[in-house]
N, C-alpha and C. Protein backbone atom coordinates (compact mmCIF):
# COMPACT_ATOMS: atom_id res chain seq x y z
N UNK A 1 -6.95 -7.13 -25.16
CA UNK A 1 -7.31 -7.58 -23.83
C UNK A 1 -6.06 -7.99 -23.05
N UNK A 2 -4.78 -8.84 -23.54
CA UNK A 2 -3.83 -8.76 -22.74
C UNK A 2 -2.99 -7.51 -22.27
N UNK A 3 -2.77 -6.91 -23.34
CA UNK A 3 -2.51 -5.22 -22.66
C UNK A 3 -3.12 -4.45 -21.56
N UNK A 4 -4.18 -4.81 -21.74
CA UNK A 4 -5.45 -4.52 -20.46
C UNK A 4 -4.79 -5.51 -18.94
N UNK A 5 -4.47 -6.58 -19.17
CA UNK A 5 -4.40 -7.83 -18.29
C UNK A 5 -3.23 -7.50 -17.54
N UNK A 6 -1.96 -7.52 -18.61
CA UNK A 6 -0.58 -6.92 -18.26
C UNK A 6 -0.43 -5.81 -17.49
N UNK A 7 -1.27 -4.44 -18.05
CA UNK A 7 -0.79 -3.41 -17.16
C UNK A 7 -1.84 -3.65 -15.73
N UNK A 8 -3.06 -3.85 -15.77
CA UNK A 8 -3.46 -4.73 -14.64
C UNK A 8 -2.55 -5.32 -13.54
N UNK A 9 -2.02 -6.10 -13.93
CA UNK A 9 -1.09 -7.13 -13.06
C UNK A 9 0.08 -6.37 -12.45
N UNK A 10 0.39 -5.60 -13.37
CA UNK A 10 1.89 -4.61 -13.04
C UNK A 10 1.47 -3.19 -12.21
N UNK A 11 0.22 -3.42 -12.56
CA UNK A 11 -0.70 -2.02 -11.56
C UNK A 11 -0.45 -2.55 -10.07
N UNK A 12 -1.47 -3.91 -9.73
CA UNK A 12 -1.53 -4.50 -9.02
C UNK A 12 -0.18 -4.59 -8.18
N UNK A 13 0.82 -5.50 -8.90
CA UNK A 13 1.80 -5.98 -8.48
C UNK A 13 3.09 -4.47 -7.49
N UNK A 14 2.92 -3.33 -7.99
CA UNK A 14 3.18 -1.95 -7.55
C UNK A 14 2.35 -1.73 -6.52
N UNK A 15 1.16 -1.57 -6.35
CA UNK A 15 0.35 -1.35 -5.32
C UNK A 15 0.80 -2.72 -4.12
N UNK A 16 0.67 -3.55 -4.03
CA UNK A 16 1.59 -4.36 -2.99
C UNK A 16 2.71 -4.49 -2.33
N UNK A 17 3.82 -3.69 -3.43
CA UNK A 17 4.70 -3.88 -3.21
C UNK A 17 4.84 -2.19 -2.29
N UNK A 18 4.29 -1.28 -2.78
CA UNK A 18 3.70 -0.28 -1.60
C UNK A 18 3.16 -0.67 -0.31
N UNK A 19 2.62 -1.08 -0.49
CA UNK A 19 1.77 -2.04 0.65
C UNK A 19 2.57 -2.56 1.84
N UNK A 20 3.29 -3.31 1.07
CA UNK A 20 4.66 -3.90 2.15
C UNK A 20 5.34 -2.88 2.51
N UNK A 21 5.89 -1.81 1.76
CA UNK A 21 6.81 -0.83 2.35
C UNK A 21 6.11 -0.33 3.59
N UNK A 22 4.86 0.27 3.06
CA UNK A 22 4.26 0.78 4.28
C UNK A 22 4.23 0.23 5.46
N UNK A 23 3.85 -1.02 5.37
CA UNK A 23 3.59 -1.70 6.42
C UNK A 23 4.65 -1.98 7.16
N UNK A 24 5.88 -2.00 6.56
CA UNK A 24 7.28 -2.16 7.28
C UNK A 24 7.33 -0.36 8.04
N UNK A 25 6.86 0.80 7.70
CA UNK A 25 7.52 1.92 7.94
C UNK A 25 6.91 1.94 9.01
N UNK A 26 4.83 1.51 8.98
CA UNK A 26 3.69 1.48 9.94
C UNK A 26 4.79 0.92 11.69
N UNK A 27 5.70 -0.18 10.77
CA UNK A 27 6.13 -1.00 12.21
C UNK A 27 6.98 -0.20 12.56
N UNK A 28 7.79 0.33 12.12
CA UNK A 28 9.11 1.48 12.73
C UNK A 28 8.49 2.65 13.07
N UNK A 29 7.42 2.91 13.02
CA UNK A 29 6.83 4.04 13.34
C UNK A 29 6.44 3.77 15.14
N UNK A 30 5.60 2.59 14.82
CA UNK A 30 4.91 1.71 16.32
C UNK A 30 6.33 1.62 17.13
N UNK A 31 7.42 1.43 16.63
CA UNK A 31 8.40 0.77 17.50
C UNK A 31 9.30 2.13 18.37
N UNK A 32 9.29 3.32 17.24
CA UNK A 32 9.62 4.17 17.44
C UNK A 32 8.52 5.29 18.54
N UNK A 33 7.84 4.65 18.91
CA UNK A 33 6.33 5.35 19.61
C UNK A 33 6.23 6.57 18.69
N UNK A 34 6.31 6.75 17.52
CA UNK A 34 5.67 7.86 16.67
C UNK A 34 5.00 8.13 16.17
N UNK A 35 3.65 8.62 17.07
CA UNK A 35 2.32 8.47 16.87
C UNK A 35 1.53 9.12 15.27
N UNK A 36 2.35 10.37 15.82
CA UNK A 36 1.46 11.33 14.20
C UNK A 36 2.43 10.04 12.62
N UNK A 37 3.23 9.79 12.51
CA UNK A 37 3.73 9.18 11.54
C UNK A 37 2.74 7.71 11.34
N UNK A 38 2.59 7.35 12.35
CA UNK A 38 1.88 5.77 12.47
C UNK A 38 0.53 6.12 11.75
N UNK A 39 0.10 7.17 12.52
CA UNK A 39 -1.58 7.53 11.54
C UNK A 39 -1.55 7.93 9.80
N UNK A 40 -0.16 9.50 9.72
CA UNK A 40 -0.46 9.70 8.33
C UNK A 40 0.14 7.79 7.39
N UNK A 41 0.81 7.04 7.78
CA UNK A 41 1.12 5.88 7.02
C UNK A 41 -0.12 5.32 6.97
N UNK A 42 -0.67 5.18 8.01
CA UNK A 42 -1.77 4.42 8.16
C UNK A 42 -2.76 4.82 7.33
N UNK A 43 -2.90 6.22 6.66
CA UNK A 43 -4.11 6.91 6.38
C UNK A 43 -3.30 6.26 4.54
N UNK A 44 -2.75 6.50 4.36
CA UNK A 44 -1.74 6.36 3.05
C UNK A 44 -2.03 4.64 2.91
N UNK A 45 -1.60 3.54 3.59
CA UNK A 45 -2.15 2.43 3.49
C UNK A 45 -3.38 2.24 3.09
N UNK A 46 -4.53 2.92 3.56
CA UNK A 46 -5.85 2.62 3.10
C UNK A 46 -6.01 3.06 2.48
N UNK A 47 -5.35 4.41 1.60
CA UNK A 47 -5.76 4.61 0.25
C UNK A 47 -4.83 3.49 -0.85
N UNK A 48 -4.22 2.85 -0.22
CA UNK A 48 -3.45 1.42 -1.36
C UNK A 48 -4.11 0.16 -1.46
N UNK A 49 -4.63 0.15 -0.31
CA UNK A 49 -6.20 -1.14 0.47
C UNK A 49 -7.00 -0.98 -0.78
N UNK A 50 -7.69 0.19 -0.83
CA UNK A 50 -8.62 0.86 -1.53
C UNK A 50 -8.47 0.98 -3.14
N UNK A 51 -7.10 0.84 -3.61
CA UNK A 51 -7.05 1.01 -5.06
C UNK A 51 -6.72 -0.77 -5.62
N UNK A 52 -5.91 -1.25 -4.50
CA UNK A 52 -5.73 -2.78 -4.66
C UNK A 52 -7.21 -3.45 -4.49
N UNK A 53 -8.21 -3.24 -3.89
CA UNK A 53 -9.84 -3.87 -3.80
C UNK A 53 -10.16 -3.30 -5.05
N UNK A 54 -9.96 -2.32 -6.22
CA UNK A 54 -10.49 -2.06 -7.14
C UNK A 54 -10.19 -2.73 -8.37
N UNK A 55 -8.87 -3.25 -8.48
CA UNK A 55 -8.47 -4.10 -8.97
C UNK A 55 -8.88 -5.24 -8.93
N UNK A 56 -9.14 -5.90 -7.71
CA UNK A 56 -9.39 -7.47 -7.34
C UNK A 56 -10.61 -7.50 -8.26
């Protein structure tokens, strides 16, 4: 069960740390008015939303 727990956490802890990248690229994208980039990040974020809620 801690093996289970561990790679859990390190699953988790990767998926966030994605999370943040994105969300930093989401803002250089917005800042850069670069619309098609802002959506495919955006579309890529919610599939990390989506695997991090499966975890929780």
């Amino acid at each position: 069960m801690i093996t289970f727990s561990n790679t859990r956490m390190t699953a988790f802890a990767g998926l966030k740390q994605q999370q943040c990248v994105l969300n930093m690229q989401i803002r250089m994208a917005m800042e850069n008015h670069d619309v098609d980039a802002q959506k495919k990040l955006e579309k890529e974020l919610e599939q990390i939303v989506e695997q991090i809620n499966i975890l929780v």
